[in-house]
Structure formats: structure tokens, C-alpha cells
Protein backbone atom coordinates (compact mmCIF):
# COMPACT_ATOMS: atom_id res chain seq x y z
CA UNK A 1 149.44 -54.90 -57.48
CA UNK A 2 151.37 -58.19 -56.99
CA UNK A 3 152.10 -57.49 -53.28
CA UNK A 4 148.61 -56.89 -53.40
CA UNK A 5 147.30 -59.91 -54.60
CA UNK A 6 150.00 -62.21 -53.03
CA UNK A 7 148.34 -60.63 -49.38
CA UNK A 8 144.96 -61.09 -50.68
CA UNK A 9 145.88 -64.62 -50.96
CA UNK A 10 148.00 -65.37 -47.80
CA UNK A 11 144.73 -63.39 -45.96
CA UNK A 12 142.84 -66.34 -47.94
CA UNK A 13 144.73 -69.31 -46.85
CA UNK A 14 145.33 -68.17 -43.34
CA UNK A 15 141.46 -67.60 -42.86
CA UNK A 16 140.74 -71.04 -44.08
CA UNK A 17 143.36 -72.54 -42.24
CA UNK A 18 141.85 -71.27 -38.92
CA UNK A 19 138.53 -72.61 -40.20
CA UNK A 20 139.66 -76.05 -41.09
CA UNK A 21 141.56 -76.17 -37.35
CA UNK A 22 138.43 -74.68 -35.59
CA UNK A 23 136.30 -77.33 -37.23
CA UNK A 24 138.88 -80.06 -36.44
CA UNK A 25 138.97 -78.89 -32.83
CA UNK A 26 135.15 -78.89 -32.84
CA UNK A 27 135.39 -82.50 -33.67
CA UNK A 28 137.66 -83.82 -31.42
CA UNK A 29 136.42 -81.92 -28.36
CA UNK A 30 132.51 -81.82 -28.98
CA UNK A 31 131.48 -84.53 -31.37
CA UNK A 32 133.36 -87.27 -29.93
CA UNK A 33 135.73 -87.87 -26.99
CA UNK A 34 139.80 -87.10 -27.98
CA UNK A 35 141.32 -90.42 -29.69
CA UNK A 36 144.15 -90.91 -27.15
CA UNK A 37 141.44 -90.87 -24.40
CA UNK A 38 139.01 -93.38 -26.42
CA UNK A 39 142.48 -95.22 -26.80
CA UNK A 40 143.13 -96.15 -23.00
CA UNK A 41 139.46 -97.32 -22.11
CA UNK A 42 139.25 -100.58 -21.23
CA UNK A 43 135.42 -100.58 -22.29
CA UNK A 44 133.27 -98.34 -23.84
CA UNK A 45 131.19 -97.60 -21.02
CA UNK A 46 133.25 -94.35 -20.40
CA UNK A 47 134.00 -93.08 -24.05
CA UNK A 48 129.85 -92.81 -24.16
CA UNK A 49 129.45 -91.03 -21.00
CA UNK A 50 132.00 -88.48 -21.36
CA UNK A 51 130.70 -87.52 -24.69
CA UNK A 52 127.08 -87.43 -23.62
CA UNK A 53 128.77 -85.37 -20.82
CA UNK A 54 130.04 -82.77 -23.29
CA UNK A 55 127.36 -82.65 -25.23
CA UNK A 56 125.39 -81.74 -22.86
CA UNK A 57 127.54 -79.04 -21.92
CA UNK A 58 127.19 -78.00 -25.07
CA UNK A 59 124.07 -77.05 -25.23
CA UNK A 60 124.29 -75.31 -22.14
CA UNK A 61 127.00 -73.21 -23.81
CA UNK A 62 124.76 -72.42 -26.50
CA UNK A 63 121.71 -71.88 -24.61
CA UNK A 64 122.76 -70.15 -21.27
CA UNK A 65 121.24 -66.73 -22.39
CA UNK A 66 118.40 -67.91 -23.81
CA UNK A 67 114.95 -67.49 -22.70
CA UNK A 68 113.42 -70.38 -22.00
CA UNK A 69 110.57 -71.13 -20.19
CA UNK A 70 111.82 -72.67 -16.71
CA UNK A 71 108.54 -72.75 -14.79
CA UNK A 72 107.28 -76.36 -16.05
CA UNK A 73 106.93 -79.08 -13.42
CA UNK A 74 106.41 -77.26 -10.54
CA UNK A 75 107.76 -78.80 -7.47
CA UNK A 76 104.15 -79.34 -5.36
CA UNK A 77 102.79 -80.89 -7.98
CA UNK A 78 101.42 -84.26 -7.05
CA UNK A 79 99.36 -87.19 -8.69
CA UNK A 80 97.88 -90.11 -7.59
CA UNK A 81 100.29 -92.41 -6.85
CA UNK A 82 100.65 -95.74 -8.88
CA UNK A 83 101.13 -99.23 -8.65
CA UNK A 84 103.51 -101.32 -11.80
CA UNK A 85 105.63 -98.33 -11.74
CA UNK A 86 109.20 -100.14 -13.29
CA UNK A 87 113.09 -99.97 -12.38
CA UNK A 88 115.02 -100.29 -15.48
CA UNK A 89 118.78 -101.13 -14.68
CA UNK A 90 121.79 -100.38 -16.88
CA UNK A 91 124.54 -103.23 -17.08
CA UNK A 92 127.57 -102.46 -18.88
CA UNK A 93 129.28 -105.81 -20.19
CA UNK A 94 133.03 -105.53 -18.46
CA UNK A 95 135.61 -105.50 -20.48
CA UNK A 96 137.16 -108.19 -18.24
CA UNK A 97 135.22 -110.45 -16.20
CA UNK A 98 138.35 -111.69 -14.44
CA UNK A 99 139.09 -108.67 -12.15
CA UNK A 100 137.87 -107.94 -8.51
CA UNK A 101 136.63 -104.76 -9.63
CA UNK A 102 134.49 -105.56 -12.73
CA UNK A 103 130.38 -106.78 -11.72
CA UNK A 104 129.89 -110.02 -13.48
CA UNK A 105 126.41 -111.21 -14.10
CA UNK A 106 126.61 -113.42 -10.93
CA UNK A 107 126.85 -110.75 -8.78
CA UNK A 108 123.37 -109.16 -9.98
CA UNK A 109 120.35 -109.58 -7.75
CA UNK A 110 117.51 -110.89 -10.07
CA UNK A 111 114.85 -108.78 -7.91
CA UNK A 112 116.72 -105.70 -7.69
CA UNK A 113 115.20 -104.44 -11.29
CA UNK A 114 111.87 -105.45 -13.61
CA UNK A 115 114.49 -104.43 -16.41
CA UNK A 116 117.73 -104.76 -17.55
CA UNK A 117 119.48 -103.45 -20.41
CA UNK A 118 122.60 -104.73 -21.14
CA UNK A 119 124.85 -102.37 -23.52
CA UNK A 120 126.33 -102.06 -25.75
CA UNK A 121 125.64 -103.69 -28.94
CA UNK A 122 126.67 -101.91 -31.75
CA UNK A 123 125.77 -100.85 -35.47
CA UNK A 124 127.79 -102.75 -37.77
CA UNK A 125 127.17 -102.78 -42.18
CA UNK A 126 123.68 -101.45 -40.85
CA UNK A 127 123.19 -104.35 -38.66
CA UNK A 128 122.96 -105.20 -35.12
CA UNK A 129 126.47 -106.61 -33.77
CA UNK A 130 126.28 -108.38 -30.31
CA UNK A 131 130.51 -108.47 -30.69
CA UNK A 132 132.04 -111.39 -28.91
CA UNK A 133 130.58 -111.23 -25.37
CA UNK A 134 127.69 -113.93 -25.81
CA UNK A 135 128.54 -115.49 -22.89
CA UNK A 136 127.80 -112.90 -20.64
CA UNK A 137 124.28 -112.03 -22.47
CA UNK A 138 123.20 -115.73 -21.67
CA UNK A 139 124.44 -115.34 -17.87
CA UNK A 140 122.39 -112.55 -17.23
CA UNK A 141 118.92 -113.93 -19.42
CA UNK A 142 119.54 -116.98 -16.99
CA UNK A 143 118.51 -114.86 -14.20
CA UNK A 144 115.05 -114.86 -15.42
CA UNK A 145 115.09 -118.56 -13.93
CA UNK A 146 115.80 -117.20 -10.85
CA UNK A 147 113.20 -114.34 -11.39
CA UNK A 148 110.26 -114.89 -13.88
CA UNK A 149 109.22 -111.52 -13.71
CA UNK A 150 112.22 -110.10 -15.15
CA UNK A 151 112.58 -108.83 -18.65
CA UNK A 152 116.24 -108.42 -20.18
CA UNK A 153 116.47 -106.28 -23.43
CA UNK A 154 119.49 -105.01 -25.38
CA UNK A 155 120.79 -102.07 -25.91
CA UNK A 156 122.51 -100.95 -29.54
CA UNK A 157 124.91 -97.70 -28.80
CA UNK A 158 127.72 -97.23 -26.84
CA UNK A 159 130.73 -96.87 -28.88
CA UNK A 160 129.02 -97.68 -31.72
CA UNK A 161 128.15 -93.82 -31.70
CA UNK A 162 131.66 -92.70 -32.83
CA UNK A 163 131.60 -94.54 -35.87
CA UNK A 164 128.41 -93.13 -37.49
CA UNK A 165 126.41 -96.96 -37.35
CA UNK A 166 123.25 -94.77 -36.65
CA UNK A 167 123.61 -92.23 -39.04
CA UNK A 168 124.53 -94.35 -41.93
CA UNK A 169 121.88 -97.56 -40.98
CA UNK A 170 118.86 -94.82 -40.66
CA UNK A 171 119.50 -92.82 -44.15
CA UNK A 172 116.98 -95.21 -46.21
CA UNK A 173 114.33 -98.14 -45.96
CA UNK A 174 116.55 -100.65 -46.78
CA UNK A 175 119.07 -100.09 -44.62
CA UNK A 176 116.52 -100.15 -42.14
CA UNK A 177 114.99 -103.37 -43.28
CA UNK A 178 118.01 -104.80 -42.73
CA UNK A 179 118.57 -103.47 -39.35
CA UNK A 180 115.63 -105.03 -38.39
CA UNK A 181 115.85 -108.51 -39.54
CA UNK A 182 118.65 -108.71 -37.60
CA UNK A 183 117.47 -107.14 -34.35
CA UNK A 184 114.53 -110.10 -34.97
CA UNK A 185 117.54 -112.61 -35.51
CA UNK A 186 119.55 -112.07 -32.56
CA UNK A 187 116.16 -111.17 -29.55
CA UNK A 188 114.88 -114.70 -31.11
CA UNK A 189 118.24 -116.59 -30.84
CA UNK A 190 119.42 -114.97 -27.25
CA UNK A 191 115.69 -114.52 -25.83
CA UNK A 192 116.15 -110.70 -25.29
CA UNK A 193 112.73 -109.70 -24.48
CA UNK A 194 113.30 -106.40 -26.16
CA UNK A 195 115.36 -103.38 -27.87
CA UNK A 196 116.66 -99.70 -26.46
CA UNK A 197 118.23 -97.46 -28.73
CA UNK A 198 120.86 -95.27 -27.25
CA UNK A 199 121.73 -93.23 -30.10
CA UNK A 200 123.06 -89.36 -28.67
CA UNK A 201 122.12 -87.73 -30.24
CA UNK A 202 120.23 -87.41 -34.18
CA UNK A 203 120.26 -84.51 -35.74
CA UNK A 204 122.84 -82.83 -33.47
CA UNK A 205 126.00 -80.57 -33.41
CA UNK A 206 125.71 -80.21 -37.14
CA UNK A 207 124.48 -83.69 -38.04
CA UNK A 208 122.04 -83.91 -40.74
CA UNK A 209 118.83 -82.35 -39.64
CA UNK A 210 117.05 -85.25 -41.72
CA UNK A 211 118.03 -87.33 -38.75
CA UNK A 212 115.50 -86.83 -36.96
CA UNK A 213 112.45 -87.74 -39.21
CA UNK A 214 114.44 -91.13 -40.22
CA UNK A 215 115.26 -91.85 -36.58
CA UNK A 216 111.11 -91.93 -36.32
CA UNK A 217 110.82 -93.58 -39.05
CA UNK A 218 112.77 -96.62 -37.60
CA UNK A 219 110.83 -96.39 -34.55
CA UNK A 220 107.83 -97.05 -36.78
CA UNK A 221 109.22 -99.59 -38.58
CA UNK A 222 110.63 -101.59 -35.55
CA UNK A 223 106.96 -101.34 -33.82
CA UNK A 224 105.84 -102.85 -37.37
CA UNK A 225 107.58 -105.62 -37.90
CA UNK A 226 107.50 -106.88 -33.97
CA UNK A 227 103.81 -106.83 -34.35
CA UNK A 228 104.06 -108.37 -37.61
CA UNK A 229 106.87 -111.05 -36.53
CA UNK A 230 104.09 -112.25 -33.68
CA UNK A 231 107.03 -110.54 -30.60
CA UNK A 232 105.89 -109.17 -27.51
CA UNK A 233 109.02 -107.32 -28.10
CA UNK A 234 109.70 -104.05 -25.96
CA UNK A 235 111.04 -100.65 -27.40
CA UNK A 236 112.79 -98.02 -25.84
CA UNK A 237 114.94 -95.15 -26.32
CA UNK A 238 117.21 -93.46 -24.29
CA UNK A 239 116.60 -89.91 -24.70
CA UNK A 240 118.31 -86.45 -24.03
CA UNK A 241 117.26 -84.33 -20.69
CA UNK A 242 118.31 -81.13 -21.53
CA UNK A 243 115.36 -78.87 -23.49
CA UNK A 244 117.68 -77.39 -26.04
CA UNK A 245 118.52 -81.33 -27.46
CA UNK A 246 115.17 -81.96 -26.86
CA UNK A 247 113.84 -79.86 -29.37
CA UNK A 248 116.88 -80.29 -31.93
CA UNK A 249 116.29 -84.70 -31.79
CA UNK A 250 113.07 -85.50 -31.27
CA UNK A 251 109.22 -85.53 -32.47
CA UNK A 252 108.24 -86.32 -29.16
CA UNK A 253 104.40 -86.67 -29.73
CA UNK A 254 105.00 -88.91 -32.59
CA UNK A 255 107.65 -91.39 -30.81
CA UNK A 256 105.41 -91.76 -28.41
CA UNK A 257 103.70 -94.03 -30.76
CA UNK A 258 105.68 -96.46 -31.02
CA UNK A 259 108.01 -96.78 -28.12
CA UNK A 260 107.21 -98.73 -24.73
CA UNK A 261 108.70 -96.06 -22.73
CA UNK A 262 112.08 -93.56 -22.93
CA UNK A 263 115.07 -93.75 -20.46
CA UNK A 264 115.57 -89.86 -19.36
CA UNK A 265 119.10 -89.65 -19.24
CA UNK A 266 118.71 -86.99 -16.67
CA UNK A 267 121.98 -86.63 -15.10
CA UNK A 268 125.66 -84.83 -16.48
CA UNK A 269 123.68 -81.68 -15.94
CA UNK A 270 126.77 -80.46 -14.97
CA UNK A 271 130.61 -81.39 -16.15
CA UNK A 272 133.94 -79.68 -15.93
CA UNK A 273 134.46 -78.01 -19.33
CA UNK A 274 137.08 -75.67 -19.99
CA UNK A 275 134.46 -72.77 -21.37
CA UNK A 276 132.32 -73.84 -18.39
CA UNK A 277 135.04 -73.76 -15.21
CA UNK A 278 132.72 -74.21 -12.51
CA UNK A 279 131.34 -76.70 -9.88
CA UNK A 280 127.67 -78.05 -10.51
CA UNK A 281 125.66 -80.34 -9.05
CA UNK A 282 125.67 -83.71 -11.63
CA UNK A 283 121.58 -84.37 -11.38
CA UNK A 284 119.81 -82.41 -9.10
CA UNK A 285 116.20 -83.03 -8.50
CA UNK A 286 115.02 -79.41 -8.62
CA UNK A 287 117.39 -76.13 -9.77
CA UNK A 288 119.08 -73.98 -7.33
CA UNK A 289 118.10 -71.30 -5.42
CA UNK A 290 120.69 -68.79 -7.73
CA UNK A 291 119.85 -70.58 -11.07
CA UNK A 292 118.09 -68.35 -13.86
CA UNK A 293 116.84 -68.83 -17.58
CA UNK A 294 118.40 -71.76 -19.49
CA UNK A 295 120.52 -72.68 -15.88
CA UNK A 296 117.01 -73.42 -14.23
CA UNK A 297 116.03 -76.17 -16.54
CA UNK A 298 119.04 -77.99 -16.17
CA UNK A 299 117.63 -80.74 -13.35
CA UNK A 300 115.37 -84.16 -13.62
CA UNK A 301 112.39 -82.31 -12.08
CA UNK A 302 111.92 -79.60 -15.32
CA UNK A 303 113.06 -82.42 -17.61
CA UNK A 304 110.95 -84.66 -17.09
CA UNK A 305 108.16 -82.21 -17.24
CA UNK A 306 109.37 -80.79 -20.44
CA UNK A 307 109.20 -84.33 -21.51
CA UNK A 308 105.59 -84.53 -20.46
CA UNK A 309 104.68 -81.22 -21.93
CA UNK A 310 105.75 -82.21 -25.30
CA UNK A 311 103.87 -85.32 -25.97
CA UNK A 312 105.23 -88.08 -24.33
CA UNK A 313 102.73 -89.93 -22.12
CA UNK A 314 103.65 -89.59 -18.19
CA UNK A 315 103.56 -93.41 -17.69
CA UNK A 316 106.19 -93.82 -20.39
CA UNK A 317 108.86 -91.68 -18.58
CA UNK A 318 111.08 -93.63 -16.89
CA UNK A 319 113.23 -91.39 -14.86
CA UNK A 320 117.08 -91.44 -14.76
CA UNK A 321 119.33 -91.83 -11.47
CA UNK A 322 123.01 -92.08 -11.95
CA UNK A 323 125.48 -93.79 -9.44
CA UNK A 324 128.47 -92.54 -10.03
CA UNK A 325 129.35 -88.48 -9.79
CA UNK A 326 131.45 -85.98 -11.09
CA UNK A 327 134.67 -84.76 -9.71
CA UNK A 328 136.16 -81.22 -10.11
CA UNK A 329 139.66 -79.70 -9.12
CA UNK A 330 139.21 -76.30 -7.18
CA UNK A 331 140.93 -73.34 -7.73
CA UNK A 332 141.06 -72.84 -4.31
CA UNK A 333 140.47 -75.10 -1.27
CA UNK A 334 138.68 -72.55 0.85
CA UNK A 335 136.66 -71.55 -1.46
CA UNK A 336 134.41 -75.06 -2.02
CA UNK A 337 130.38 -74.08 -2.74
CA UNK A 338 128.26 -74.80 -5.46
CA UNK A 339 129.64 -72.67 -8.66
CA UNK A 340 133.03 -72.55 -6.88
CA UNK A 341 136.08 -72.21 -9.97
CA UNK A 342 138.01 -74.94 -10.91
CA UNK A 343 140.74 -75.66 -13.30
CA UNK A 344 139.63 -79.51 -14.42
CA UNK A 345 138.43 -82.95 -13.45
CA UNK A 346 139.65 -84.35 -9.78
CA UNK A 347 141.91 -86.79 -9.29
CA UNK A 348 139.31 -89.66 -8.44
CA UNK A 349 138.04 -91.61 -11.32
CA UNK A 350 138.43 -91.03 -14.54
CA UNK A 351 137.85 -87.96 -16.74
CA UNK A 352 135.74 -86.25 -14.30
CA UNK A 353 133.83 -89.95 -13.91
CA UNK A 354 133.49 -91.35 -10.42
CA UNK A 355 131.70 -94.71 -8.87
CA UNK A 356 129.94 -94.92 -5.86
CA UNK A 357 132.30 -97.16 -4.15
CA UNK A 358 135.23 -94.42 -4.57
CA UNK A 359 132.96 -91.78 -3.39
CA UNK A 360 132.32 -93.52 -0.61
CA UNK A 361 136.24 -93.98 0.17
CA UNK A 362 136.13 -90.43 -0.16
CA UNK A 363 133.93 -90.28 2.47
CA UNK A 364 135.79 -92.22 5.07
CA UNK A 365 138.90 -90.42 4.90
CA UNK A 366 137.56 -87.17 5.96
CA UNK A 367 135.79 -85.77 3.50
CA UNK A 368 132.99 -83.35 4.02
CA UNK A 369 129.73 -83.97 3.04
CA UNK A 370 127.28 -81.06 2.01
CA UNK A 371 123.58 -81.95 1.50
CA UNK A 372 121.98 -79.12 -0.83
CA UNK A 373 118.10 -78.99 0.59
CA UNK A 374 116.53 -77.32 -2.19
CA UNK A 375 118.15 -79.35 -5.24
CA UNK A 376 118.06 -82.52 -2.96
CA UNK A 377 121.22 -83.66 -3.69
CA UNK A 378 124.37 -83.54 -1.89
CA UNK A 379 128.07 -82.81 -2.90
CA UNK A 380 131.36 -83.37 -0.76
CA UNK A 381 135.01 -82.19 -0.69
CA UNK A 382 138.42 -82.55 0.75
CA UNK A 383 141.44 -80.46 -0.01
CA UNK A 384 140.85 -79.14 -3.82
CA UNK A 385 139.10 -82.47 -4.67
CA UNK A 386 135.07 -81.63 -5.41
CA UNK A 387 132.67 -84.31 -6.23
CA UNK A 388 128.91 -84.12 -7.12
CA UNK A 389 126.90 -87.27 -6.24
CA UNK A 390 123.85 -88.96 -5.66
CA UNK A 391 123.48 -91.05 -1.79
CA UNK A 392 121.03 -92.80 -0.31
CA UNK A 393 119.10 -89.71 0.94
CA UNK A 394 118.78 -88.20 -2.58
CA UNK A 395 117.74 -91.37 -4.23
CA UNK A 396 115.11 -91.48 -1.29
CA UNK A 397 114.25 -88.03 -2.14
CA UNK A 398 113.94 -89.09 -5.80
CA UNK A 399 111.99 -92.38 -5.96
CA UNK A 400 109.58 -90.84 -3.60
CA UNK A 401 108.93 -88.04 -6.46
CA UNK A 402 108.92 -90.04 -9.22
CA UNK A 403 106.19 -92.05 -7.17
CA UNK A 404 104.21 -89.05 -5.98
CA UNK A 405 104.15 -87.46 -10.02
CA UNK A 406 103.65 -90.90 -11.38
CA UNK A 407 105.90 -91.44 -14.05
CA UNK A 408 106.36 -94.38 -15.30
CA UNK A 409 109.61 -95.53 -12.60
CA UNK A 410 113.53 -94.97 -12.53
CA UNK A 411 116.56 -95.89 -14.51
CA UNK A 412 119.35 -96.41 -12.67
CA UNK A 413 122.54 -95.89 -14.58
CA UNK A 414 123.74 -98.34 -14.00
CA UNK A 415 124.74 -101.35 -11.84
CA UNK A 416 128.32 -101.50 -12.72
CA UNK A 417 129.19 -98.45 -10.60
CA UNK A 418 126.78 -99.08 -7.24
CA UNK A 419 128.13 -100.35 -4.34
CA UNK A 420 127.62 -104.31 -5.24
CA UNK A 421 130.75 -105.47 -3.14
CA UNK A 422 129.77 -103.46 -0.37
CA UNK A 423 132.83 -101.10 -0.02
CA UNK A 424 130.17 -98.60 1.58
CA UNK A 425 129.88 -100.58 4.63
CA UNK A 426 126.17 -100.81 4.39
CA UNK A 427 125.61 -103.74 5.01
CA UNK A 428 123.60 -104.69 1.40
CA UNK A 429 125.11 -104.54 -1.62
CA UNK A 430 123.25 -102.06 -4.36
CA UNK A 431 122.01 -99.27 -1.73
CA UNK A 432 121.12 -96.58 -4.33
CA UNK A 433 119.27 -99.09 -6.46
CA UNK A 434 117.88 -101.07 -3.49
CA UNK A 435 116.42 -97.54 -2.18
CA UNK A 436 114.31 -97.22 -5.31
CA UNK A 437 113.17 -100.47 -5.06
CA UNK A 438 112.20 -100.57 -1.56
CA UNK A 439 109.73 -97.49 -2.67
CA UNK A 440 108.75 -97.93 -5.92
CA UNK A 441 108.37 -101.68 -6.01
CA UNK A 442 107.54 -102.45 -2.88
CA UNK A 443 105.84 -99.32 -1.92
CA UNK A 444 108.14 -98.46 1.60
CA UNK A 445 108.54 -95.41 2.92
């Protein structure tokens, strides 16, 4: 009976053993990007993108045999079209200003956007922490000298998002409280004319489901105490595209309260994954032709819709367009369509993470280009490298449909990674962002 029990026990340990690596493994792959990657960032730009990236391929995992409805947002849909529709612009502070590479404020056409967002300010003992890149928020407020019009807000997320600040500022009123004041503090003192929160995601991957009601609940009080403090302050969020986070996050019709308008992050649709070992198109306007069930929502088109249908008011969706892609690493060369297998991220950018300026390198050294008609966006490849992207053509394509459904306008994630420095040979710097301008601001065709 010894032997017995001694087994018993070993069974025991070794079961919880596998449970404690499995949930360690979770961690580090799902939850948050691996340390040693995190480690050799220069900024935290990336670290936030690839774990959005996973997470949304997480849900994907969890949700490809579901049955969802995919037939919101039908493609022929149309609206009137309107006029004030905005362009919010992403700027990600550089980590260093001093490098050829890196887009520092002086570089940024005033007129391009109607918004900017700078990022990322973080979550620090529950209050807002600018870090130690003042300099840079005053450069780009300046620009408002050069164009009135413009309104430049801040963004708290980012990194901040891999050590909790959210979770643990949100858990009670007076945390809260004291979030506030200082988000009052610093708009006052810099002249931000408003806030975005870019927290991804509450009340996901095993977070507390209590997130989510205490996430509103700061909307609430935010929209409070701006109307209280006398500020024309505005308040966004930058919210989830795909349905299954959707549901899991947010109280749409509720938010919609209290929030100017939501950034659709509707892009990493697709990412190389290990589970996942597949090409996919990074934001595609509408599914493809061989998509089914949960695969079908995965594009701007149903997400914004889904968006809609829940509650949030059409003129407060402001419609994500990345410009950077995604790259893969083909199994085989010959074989190089859409769902092709691949073994892992390509050798251009970083962690799967490309810019618009390399793409377009790619390009000119003999790539091929593939434009994919009925998602409206194109991909290319050369040799076992595979990259998923958004040009000028499937901007067009997208502006002109966020016009014709009248949301409320694009976000374009973000400026750092357009072609500024005109490495595309265009002959303007921005093209993807200028192309939604052109339409949506100044009503071209």
C-alpha cells in the first residue's frame, strides 16, 4: 500500500507540475509578449502590437468553430454620405529622436490629420505618467499654430499594459479619483485637448470579469468630471475588432455614453502563430471568398458593423487602417496563396511587424505583388518571404467605404511607419494617410 500511495503522490505532483508549466506558458506566450523579446525593443510601440497581435489570434483559436453570425454589414450597403467625417492619426513617441529612421514631430504635416494621439503614456501608482518625453509632446501641440483646426490628445497604454496599471487603477473609486485628477493635471498643463484609453483588453484571457463594469465605470467618471472641471475635453477608446473580444470587454451601448468616439483597431486579423501556421491577409476590407463561420468575421467591414449592431452610434466609429503589414516565412516557395503554410515570421521587420517603407523595398527588388479583389487588399512575395499589406489602392478602396457607410472617419495606425521620407518614390511623403485625406477630408475621388 506504500508503493501505492508513493504513485498516488508522484501522479499528484507530476499533474500539477504540468499545470503550473501550462499556465506559465500561457502567460508568456498569450498574456504578454516573451521577456527577452520585450527586452530588445527600443520602444514600446512593438511590445503592444505584437501582443494585441496574439491576442487576437487568440480568440480566433478559441472561436474558429463557433457559430457566429457572419452576415452583418453587408457589402452594398450604402448611406448618405457625410461631411466632418475625422482622420485620427497614431504617433508613437521614438525612442530616439536622433536617428534617420525615427519620425520626429517636425516631420508631421499639421493638415494631414484633425487628430492626433500621441502614445504612450502610462499607468503609474494609479496615475497618469507622461515619462520623460515632454519635449516631444510640446513639439507636436505646437503644430496647432501651424493648424488651428487640429486637436492633439493623449493616449495612456502601450507598455503600460504589461504591468497591470489598468487593472489595478480601475478596481475602486478612489483609485479612479485619483486617476483622474491627474489626467485633469497634465491635459491642463500640456494643452492636450483630450484622452484615449488603449487598454487591450479588460476582462480578458482570464482577467477578472469585473473588469469590464469598472472599465465603464471610469468612462463615466472621466465624462463627469470634464464636464464638471469646465473641459471641452475629448474621450476615446481604442477598442477590439474581433466579435469574440467584443463581447468578453465591452458594454457597448452603455460606453457609448460617454465616449466621443472608439478607434476600431481593425487590423492583425491575421498573424503567424504557431497553432495558426498559415498566411492571412492582416486587415482585409471584406472576408474571402473560402472564409466560413468565425473566419468570415475576421475583416473591418463585419467589425465595424458588429460594432454598430451592438450599440455604438455609426458616427462614433472611427475606422482603423494600419501601415505597416505582416510578414510570414513559407513552407514552400511555389506554393505562395492566401492560406499557404508557413513555419514563422519573415525575415523583414520585426516579429512578423513590417513598415511601409520596407514593403516598399520589397517591392523594388522584384517582388510580386497580388491584389485580392474581393477582400480589397493586396499581399506580395519573393522567394519564401510573404507579406500582407495595405497600398494606396486598398486605402482608396477603404476611405471610399468608410465614406459611402458613414462612419464617423479612419484611424490610421500610425504615422511612424508611413512612408514620411519618401522611400516609396511617390513623390509625397504619407501616401496611405494622404489617400484618406484626399477623400474623406477633402471629398476627392
Amino acid at each position: 500500500w506504500i508503493t501505492r500511495v508513493l504513485c498516488l503522490v508522484l501522479v499528484f505532483f507530476a499533474i500539477g507540475g504540468l499545470f503550473v508549466i501550462r499556465s506559465w506558458i500561457v502567460y508568456l506566450v498569450i498574456t504578454v509578449p516573451k521577456f527577452d523579446t520585450i527586452r530588445l525593443l527600443n520602444d514600446a510601440k512593438t511590445a503592444t502590437w505584437l501582443r494585441r497581435a496574439w491576442m487576437y489570434a487568440e480568440s480566433t483559436k478559441e472561436n474558429q468553430n463557433a457559430d457566429r453570425n457572419n452576415s452583418i454589414g453587408a457589402p452594398q450597403q450604402f448611406y448618405t454620405n457625410s461631411s466632418g467625417q475625422i482622420i485620427v492619426c497614431y504617433y508613437t513617441i521614438p525612442g530616439d529622436l536622433n536617428t534617420l529612421w525615427e519620425l520626429s514631430p517636425s516631420h508631421i504635416d499639421p493638415n494631414l490629420c484633425t487628430h492626433i494621439i500621441m502614445g504612450f503614456a502610462g499607468v503609474v501608482n494609479c496615475s497618469l505618467d507622461l515619462g520623460s518625453n515632454s519635449s516631444v509632446y510640446k513639439e507636436v501641440i505646437a503644430l496647432k499654430k501651424l493648424q488651428p483646426e487640429l486637436r492633439v490628445m493623449i493616449s495612456v497604454g502601450g507598455s503600460n499594459e504589461l504591468h497591470l496599471g489598468f487593472s489595478e487603477m480601475v478596481k475602486n473609486h478612489a483609485n479612479r479619483k485619483r486617476f483622474i485628477k491627474s489626467v485633469l493635471n497634465v491635459t491642463k498643463t500640456f494643452g492636450f485637448d483630450g484622452l484615449d484609453l488603449d487598454w487591450e483588453f479588460p476582462a480578458w484571457l482570464g482577467a477578472d470579469e469585473r473588469e469590464k463594469i469598472r472599465f465603464l465605470q471610469l468612462l463615466e467618471e472621466l465624462r463627469r468630471e470634464f464636464y464638471r472641471a469646465k473641459e471641452t475635453l475629448i474621450l476615446s477608446v481604442a477598442v477590439a475588432a474581433p466579435q469574440a473580444i467584443v463581447d468578453q470587454s465591452y458594454i457597448v451601448l452603455e460606453m457609448a455614453k460617454y465616449v466621443d468616439f472608439v478607434n476600431l483597431m481593425s487590423y492583425d486579423y491575421h498573424f503567424y502563430v504557431w497553432y495558426y501556421p498559415i498566411t492571412g491577409l492582416n486587415a482585409p476590407l471584406f472576408s474571402h471568398i473560402t472564409e466560413s463561420g468565425y473566419l468570415s468575421t475576421l475583416n473591418v467591414n463585419f467589425s465595424a458593423h458588429y460594432w454598430l449592431l451592438k450599440g455604438m452610434p455609426r458616427e462614433k466609429i472611427i475606422v482603423g487602417i494600419p501601415t505597416y503589414g505582416h510578414t510570414y516565412k513559407l513552407d514552400n516557395s511555389q506554393n505562395h496563396d492566401i492560406f499557404a503554410p508557413a513555419n514563422g515570421f519573415g525575415k523583414l521587420g520585426f516579429m512578423g511587424f513590417v513598415s511601409y517603407p520596407i514593403i516598399c523595398k520589397f517591392l523594388q527588388h522584384g517582388a510580386k505583388t497580388v491584389f485580392e479583389h474581393k477582400s480589397k487588399v493586396p499581399y506580395a512575395y519573393k522567394d519564401k518571404e510573404w507579406i500582407s499589406y495595405d497600398d494606396i489602392t486598398s486605402v482608396y478602396y477603404k476611405a471610399k467605404w468608410i465614406r459611402a457607410n458613414n462612419f464617423g472617419g479612419a484611424m490610421i495606425l500610425s504615422l511612424n511607419v508611413d512612408d514620411w521620407n519618401n522611400t516609396c518614390k511617390f513623390n509625397e511623403s504619407f501616401p496611405l494617410t494622404r489617400t484618406v485625406t484626399k477623400i474623406l477630408r477633402y471629398q476627392e475621388d
